[in-house]
Protein backbone atom coordinates (compact mmCIF):
# COMPACT_ATOMS: atom_id res chain seq x y z
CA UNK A 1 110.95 145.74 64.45
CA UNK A 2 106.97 146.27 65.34
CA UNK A 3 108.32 145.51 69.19
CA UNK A 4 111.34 148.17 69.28
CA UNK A 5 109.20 150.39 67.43
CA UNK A 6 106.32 149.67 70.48
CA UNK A 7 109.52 150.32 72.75
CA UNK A 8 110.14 153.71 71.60
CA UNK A 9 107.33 155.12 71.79
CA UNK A 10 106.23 153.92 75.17
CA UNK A 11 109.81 155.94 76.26
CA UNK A 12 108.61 158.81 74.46
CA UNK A 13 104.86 158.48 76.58
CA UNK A 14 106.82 158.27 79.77
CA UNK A 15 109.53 160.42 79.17
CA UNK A 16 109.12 162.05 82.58
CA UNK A 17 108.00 158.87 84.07
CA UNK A 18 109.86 158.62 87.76
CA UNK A 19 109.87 155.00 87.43
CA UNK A 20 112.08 155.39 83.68
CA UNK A 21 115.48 156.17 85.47
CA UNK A 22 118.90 154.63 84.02
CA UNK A 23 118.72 151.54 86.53
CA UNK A 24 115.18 150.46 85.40
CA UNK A 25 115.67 151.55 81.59
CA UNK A 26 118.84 149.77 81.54
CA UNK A 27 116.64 146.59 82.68
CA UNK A 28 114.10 147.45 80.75
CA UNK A 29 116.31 147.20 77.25
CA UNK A 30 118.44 144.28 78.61
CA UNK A 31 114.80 142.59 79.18
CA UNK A 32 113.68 143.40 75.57
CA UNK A 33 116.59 141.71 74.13
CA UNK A 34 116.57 138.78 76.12
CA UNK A 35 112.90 138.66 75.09
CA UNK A 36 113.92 139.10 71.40
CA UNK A 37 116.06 135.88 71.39
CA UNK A 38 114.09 133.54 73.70
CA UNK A 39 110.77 134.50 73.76
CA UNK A 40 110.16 134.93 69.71
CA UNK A 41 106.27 134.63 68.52
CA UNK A 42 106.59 131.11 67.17
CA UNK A 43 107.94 129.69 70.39
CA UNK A 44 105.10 131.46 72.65
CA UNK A 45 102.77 129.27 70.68
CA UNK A 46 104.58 126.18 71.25
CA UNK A 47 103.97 126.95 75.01
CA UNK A 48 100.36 127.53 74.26
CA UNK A 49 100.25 124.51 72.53
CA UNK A 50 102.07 122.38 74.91
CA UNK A 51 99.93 124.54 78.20
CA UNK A 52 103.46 124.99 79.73
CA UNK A 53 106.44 126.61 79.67
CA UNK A 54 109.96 124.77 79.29
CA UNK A 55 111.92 124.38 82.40
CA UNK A 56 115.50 125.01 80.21
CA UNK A 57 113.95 128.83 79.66
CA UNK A 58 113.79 129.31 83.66
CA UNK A 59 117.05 128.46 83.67
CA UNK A 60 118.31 131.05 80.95
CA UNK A 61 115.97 133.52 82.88
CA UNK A 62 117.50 133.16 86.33
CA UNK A 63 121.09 133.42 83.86
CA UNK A 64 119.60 136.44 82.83
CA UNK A 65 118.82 137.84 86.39
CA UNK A 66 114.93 138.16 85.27
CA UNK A 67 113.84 135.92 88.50
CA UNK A 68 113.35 137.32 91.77
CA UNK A 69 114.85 140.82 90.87
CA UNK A 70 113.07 142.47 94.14
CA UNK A 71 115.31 139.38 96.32
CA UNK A 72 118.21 141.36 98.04
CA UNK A 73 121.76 140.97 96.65
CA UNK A 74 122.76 138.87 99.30
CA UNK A 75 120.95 136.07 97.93
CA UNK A 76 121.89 136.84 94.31
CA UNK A 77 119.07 138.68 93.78
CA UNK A 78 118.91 142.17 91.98
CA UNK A 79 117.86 144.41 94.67
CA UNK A 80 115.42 145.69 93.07
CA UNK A 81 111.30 146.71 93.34
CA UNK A 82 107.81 146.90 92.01
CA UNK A 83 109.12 149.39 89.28
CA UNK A 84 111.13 146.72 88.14
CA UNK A 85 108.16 143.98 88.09
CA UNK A 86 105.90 146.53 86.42
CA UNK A 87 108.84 146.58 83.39
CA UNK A 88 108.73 142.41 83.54
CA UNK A 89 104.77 143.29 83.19
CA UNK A 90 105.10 145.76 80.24
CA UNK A 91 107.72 143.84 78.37
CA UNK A 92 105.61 140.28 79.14
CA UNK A 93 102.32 142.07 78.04
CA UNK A 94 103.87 143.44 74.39
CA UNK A 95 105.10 139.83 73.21
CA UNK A 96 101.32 138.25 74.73
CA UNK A 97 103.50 136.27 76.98
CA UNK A 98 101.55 136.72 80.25
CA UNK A 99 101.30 132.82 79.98
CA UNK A 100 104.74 132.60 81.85
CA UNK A 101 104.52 132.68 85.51
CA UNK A 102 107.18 134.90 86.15
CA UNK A 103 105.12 137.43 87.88
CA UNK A 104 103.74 135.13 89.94
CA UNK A 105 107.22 133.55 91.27
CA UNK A 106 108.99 137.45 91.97
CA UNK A 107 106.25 139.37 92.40
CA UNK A 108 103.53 137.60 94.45
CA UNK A 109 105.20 134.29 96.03
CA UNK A 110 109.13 135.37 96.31
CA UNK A 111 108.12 138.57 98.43
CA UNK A 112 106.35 136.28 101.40
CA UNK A 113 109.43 134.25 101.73
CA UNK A 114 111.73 137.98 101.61
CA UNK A 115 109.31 139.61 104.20
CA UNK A 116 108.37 136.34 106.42
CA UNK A 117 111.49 133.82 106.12
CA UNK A 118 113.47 133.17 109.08
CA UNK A 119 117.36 133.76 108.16
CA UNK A 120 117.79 130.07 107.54
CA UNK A 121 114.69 130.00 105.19
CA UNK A 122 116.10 132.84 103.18
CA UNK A 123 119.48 131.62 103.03
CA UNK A 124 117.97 128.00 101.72
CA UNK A 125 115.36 129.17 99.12
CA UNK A 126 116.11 132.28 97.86
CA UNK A 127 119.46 131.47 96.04
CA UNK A 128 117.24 128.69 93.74
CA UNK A 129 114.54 131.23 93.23
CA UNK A 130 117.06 134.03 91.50
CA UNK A 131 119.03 131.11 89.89
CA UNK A 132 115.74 129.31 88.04
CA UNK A 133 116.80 125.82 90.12
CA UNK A 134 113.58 126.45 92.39
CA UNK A 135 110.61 127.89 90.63
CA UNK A 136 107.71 129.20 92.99
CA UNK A 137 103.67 128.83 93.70
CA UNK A 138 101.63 129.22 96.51
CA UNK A 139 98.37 127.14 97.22
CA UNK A 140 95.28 129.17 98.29
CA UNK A 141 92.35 128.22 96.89
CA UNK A 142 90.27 124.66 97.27
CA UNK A 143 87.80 122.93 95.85
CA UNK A 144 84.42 124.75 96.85
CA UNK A 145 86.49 127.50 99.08
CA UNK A 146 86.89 130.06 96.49
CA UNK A 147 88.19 133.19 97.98
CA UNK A 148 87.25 132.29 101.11
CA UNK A 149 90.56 131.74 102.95
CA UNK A 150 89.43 131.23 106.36
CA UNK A 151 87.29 128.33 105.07
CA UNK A 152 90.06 126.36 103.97
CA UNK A 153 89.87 122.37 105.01
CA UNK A 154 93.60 121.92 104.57
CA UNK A 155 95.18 120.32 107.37
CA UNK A 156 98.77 120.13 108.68
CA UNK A 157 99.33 118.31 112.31
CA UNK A 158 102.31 118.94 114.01
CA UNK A 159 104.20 115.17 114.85
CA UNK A 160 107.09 115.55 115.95
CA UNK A 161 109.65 117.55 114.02
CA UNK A 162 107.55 117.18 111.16
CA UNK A 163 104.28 118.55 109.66
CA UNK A 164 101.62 116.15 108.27
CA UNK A 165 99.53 118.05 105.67
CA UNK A 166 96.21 116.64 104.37
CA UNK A 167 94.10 117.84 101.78
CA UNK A 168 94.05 119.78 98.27
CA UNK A 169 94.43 122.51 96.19
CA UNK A 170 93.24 123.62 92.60
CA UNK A 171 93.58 126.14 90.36
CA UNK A 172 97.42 126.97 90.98
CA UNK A 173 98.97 128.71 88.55
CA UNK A 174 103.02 127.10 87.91
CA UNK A 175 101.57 124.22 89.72
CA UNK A 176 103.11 121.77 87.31
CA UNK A 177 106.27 122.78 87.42
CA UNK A 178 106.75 124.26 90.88
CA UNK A 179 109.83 123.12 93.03
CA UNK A 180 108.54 124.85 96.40
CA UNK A 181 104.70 125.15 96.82
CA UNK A 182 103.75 127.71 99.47
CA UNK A 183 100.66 125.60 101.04
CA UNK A 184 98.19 127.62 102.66
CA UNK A 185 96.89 125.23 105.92
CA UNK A 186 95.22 125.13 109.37
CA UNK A 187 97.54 124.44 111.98
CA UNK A 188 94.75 125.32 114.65
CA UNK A 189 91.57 123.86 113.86
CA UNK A 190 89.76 125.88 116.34
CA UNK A 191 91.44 129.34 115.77
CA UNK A 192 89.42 130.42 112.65
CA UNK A 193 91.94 132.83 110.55
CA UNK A 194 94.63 132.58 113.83
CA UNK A 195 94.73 128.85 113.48
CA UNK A 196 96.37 129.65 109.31
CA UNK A 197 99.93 129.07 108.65
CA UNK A 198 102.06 128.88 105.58
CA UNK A 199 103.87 125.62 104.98
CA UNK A 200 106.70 125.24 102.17
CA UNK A 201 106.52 121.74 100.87
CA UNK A 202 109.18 120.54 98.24
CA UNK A 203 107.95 119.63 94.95
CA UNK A 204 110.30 116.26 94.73
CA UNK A 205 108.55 114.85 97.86
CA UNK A 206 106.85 111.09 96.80
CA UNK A 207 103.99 111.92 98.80
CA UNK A 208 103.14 114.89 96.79
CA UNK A 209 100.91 114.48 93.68
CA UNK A 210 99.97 117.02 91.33
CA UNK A 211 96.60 116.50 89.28
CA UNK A 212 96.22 117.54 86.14
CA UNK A 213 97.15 120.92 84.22
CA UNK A 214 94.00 121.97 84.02
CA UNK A 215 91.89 123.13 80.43
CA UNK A 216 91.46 126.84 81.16
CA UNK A 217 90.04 128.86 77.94
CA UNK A 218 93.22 131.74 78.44
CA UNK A 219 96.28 132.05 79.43
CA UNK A 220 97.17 128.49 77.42
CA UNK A 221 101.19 128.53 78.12
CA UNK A 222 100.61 129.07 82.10
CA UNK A 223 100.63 125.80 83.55
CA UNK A 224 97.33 125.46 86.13
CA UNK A 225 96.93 122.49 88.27
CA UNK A 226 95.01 120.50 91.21
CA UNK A 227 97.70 119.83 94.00
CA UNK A 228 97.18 116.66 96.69
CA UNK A 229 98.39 116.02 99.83
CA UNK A 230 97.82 112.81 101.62
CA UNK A 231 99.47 112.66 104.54
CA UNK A 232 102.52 114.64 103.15
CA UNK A 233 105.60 114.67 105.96
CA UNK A 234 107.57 118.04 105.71
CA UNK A 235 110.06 118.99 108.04
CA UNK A 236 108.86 121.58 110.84
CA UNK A 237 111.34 123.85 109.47
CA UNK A 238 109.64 124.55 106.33
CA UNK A 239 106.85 126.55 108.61
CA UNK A 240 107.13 130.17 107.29
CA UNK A 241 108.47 132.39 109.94
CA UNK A 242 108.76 129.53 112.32
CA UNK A 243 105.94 131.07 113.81
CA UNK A 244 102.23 128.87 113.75
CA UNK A 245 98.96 130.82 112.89
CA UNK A 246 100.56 134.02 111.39
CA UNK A 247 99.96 132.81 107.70
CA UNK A 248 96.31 134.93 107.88
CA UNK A 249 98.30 138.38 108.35
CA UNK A 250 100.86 137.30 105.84
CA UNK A 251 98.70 136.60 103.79
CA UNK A 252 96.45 139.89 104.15
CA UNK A 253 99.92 141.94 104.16
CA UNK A 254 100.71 140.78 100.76
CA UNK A 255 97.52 141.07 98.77
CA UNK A 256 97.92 144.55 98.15
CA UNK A 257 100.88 144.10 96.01
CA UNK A 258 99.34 140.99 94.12
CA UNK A 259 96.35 142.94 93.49
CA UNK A 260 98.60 146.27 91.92
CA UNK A 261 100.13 143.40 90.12
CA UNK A 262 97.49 142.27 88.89
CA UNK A 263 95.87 145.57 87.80
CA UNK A 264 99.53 146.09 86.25
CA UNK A 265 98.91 143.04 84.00
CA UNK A 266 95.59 144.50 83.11
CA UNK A 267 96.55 147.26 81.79
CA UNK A 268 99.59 146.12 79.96
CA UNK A 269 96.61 143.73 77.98
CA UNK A 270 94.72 146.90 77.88
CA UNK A 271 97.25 148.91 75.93
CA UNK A 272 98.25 146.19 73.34
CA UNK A 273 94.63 145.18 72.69
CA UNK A 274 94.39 148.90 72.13
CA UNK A 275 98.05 149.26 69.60
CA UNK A 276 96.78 146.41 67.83
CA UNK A 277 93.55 147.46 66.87
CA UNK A 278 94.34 151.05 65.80
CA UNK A 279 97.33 149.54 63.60
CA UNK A 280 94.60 147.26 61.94
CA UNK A 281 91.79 149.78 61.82
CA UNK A 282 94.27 151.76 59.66
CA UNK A 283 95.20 149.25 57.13
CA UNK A 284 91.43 147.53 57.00
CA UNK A 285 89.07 148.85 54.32
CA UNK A 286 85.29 149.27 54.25
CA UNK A 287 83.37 150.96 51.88
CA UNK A 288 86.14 152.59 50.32
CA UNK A 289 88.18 154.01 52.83
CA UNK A 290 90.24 152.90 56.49
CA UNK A 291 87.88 151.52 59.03
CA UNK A 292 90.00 154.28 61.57
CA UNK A 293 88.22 156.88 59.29
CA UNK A 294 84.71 156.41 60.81
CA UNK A 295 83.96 158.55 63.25
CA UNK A 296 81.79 155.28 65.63
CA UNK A 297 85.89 153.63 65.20
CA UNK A 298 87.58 157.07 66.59
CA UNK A 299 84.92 157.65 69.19
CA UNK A 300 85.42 153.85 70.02
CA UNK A 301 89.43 154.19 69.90
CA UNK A 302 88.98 157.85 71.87
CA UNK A 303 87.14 155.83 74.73
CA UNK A 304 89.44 153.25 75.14
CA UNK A 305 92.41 155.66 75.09
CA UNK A 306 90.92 157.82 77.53
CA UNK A 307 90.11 154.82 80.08
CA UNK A 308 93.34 152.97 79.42
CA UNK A 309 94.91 156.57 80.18
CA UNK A 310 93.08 156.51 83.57
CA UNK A 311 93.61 152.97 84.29
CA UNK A 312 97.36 154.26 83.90
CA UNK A 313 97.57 156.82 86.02
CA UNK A 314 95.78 154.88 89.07
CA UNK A 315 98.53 152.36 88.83
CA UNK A 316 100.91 154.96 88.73
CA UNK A 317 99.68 155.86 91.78
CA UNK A 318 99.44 153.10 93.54
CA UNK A 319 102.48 151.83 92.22
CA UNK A 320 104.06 155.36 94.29
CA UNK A 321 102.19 154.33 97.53
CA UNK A 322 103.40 150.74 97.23
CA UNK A 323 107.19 151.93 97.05
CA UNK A 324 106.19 154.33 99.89
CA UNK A 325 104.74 151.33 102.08
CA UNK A 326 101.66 153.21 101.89
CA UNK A 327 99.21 151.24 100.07
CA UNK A 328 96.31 150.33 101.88
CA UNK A 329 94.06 147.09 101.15
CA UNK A 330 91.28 149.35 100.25
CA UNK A 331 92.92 151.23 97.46
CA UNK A 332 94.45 148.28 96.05
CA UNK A 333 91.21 146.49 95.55
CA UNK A 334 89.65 149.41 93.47
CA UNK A 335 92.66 149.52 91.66
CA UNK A 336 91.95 145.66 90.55
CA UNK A 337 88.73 146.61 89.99
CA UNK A 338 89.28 149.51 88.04
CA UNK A 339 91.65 148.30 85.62
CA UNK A 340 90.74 144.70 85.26
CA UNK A 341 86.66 145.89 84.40
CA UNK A 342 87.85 148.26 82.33
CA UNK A 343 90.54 145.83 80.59
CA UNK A 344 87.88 143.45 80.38
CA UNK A 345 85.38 146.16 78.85
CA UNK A 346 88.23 147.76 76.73
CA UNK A 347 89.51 144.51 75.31
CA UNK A 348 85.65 143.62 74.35
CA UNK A 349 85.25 146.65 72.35
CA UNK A 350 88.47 146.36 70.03
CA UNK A 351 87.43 143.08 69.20
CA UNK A 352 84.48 144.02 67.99
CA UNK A 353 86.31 146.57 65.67
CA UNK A 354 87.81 143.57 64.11
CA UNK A 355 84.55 142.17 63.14
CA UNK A 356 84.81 138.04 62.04
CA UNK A 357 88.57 138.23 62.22
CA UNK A 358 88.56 138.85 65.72
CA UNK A 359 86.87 135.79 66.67
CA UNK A 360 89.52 133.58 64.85
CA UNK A 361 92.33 132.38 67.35
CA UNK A 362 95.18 133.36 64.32
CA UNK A 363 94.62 136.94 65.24
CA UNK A 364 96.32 138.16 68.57
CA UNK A 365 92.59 140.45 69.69
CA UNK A 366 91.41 136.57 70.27
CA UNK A 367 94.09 135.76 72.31
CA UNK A 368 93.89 139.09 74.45
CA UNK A 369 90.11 138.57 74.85
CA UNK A 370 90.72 135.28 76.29
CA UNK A 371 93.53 135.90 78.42
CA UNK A 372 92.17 139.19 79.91
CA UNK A 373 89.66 137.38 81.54
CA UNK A 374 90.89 135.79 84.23
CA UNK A 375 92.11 138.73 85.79
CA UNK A 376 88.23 140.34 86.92
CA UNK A 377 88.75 136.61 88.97
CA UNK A 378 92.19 135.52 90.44
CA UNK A 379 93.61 137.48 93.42
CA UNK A 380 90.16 138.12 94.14
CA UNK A 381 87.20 138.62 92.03
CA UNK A 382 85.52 142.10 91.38
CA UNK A 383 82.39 141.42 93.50
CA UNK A 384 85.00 140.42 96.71
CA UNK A 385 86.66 143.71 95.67
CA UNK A 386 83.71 145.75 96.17
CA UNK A 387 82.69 143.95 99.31
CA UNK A 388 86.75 145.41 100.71
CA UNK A 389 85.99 148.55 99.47
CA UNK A 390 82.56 148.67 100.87
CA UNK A 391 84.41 148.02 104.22
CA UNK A 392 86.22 151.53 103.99
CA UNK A 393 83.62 153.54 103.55
C-alpha cells in the first residue's frame, strides 16, 4: 500500500514530466507489479543475506521483458531508452533493491555490445541478454589500477584464431553470476590507450575462475567479485567490433551514460532516504510533540528537498541531452558529482534525524546510508570527476 501510495504521488510530481508518456507509464505500472510479487521486502533481505541474487528471478525478469529493454526488437528486446532505465531506477530505488544488477546488465554493459557488436555478435548475445539465459558484466578495474584504465596489466595475445588473456580483475559488480564478462585488455602492449580492446569471454569456460564475492559494507544483495584469467583461450570472434585497440573510445563513448546512470541511482536513494524520514519525523515524539514540528527538523527536511529538487532537475536535463545524443563527458561528470555528493550529504543528514534508531541495520535510513556510498566511487570517483571537469574549463 505505502509503495502504490509512493507511486501516486511521484505521477502527481511529474505530471507534466516528458518522460511520463503512455509507453513509459504503461512500463512503469507493469514494473511495479512485477515488483510487488517478486521482489517483496522479506525476499530483498534474503538476497542481502545470501550477497546475491537468485538466478530463477533473472529468468522471470527477462519473462517479464525487464532485461535489456533499450536492445532493439529484433533481438527481442523492447526498443526502448534511458527514460525507460531511469523508471527500472525509480521503481529499484523505492523497494531498496539497488542490490540487483539490473542496471548494470541494460544500462551500462548491454549498450556496448548494441553500439559496438558486429552483426554476428548481436545476433549471438543479445537474444540471452533480453531472455535472462546470459546475464552481463564488464571487467575494468584491477588490483592497484583504480580508475586508471590505460594502466591496466591485462593481457590478451592473439594465437591463432584465438585470444589468450592473462591477468585479473576485482571489484565487478554481477561478477558471480555473469554468463558473458566484457574483459577490458591490452591487445597492443606498446600502444598506451590504442593498444585497449574489449574481449567477451564466456562465463562456462574451465579456464575462467572467479574469486570470491567480495565483503563490501552496502549494497549486500549485489554480488561483487575478483575475476582470473590464466591463460584463458577465447575465440577471436568474441573481440568487440572485430576491430583491435578501439576498446579505449568505446569505452570513453559510453561513460557518459553510466555516469547519468549512476547520478539516476543517486537520486532515486536521495528521495526515499528523504520519504522515509519525513514519514517518521511525523509519527516520532520528543518533548511532547512530532519531531517534524521543530523548526532545526523542517529547516533540515527544507534543505534536503530543495537539493534533491536540484539534483532532479540536472538529471532531467541530462537525461534530455542523452536522448538527444548530446551529452558531453564534461556534463555528465558534474552530474555524478552533483547528485552522488549531495546523495551522500542528504542521506547523512536524515539519518541523523533518526537519532539511535538510525544506526540500527532494522531500520531502512541504515541501509540507504550504506548503500549510497558507493556511488561518490564506482564509474569514477568525485575527485576523477573534478579532474574531467577541470579539463573543460
Amino acid at each position: 500500500m505505502m509503495i502504490r501510495m509512493e507511486q501516486d504521488a511521484r505521477r502527481a510530481q511529474l505530471a507534466e514530466s516528458p518522460y511520463d508518456d503512455d509507453d513509459v507509464e504503461a512500463f512503469r505500472d507493469g514494473l511495479a507489479k512485477f515488483l510487488d510479487a517478486e521482489a517483496p521486502p522479506e525476499r530483498i533481505a534474503k538476497w542481502e543475506k545470501d550477497k546475491i541474487v537468485e538466478r530463477e528471478l533473472w529468468h522471470k525478469a527477462g519473462e517479464f521483458g525487464l532485461l535489456g529493454v533499450s536492445v532493439p526488437s529484433e533481438y527481442g528486446g523492447l526498443g526502448g531508452d534511458f527514460r525507460h532505465e531511469r523508471v527500472i531506477i525509480e521503481e529499484f530505488g523505492k523497494r531498496g533493491l539497488e542490490g540487483w544488477g539490473v542496471p548494470l546488465h541494460n544500462m551500462i554493459v548491454a549498450p556496448y555490445i548494441i553500439a559496438f557488436g558486429t552483426e554476428e555478435q548481436k545476433a549471438t548475445w543479445l537474444p540471452g541478454i533480453v531472455s535472462g539465459k546470459t546475464v552481463l558484466a564488464i571487467a575494468m578495474t584491477e588490483p592497484g589500477t583504480g580508475s586508471d584504465l590505460q594502466g591496466i596489466r591485462t593481457r590478451a595475445n592473439r594465437d591463432g584464431d584465438d585470444w589468450i588473456i592473462n591477468g585479473s580483475k576485482t571489484f565487478i559488480s554481477n561478477g558471480q553470476t555473469a554468463d558473458l564478462v566484457l574483459v577490458v585488455c591490452k591487445t597492443d602492449h606498446e600502444a598506451g590507450a590504442k593498444g585497449i580492446s574489449l574481449i567477451a569471454v564466456e562465463g562456462n569456460r574451465s579456464d575462467f575462475k572467479r574469486g570470491r564475492n567480495l565483503d563490501k559494507i552496502g549494497r549486500d544483495a549485489q554480488d561483487t567479485s575478483e575475476l582470473f584469467f590464466d591463460g584463458v583461450r577465447v575465440p577471436a570472434s568474441n573481440l568487440l567490433g572485430r576491430i583491435e585497440g578501439q576498446g579505449f573510445a568505446q569505452l570513453m563513448s559510453m561513460l557518459p551514460q553510466e555516469r547519468l546512470g549512476i547520478a539516476a541511482m543517486g537520486l532515486a536513494i536521495l528521495e526515499r532516504a528523504l520519504s522515509l524520514t519525513i514519514d517518521y519525523t511525523r509519527e516520532r515524539r520528543a518533548f511532547g510533540k512530532a519531531l517534524f514540528d521543530f523548526q532545526n527538523t523542517q529547516f533540515t527536511l527544507a534543505d534536503i528537498k530543495a537539493q534533491a529538487m536540484a539534483a532532479r532537475a540536472f538529471v532531467d536535463s541530462c537525461t534530455d541531452k542523452l536522448l538527444a545524443g548530446a551529452l558531453d563527458a564534461a556534463t555528465a561528470s558534474m552530474a555524478k558529482l552533483f547528485v552522488t555528493e549531495t546523495e551522500v550529504a542528504g542521506v547523512n543528514r536524515c539519518l541523523q534525524l533518526f537519532g539511535g534508531y538510525g544506526y540500527m541495520n532494522e531500520y531502512p535510513i541504515a541501509r540507504l546510508y550504506r548503500d549510497a556510498r558507493i556511488d561518490t566511487i564506482h564509474g569514477g570517483t568525485s575527485e576523477i570527476m573534478k579532474v574531467l571537469i577541470a579539463r573543460s574549463l
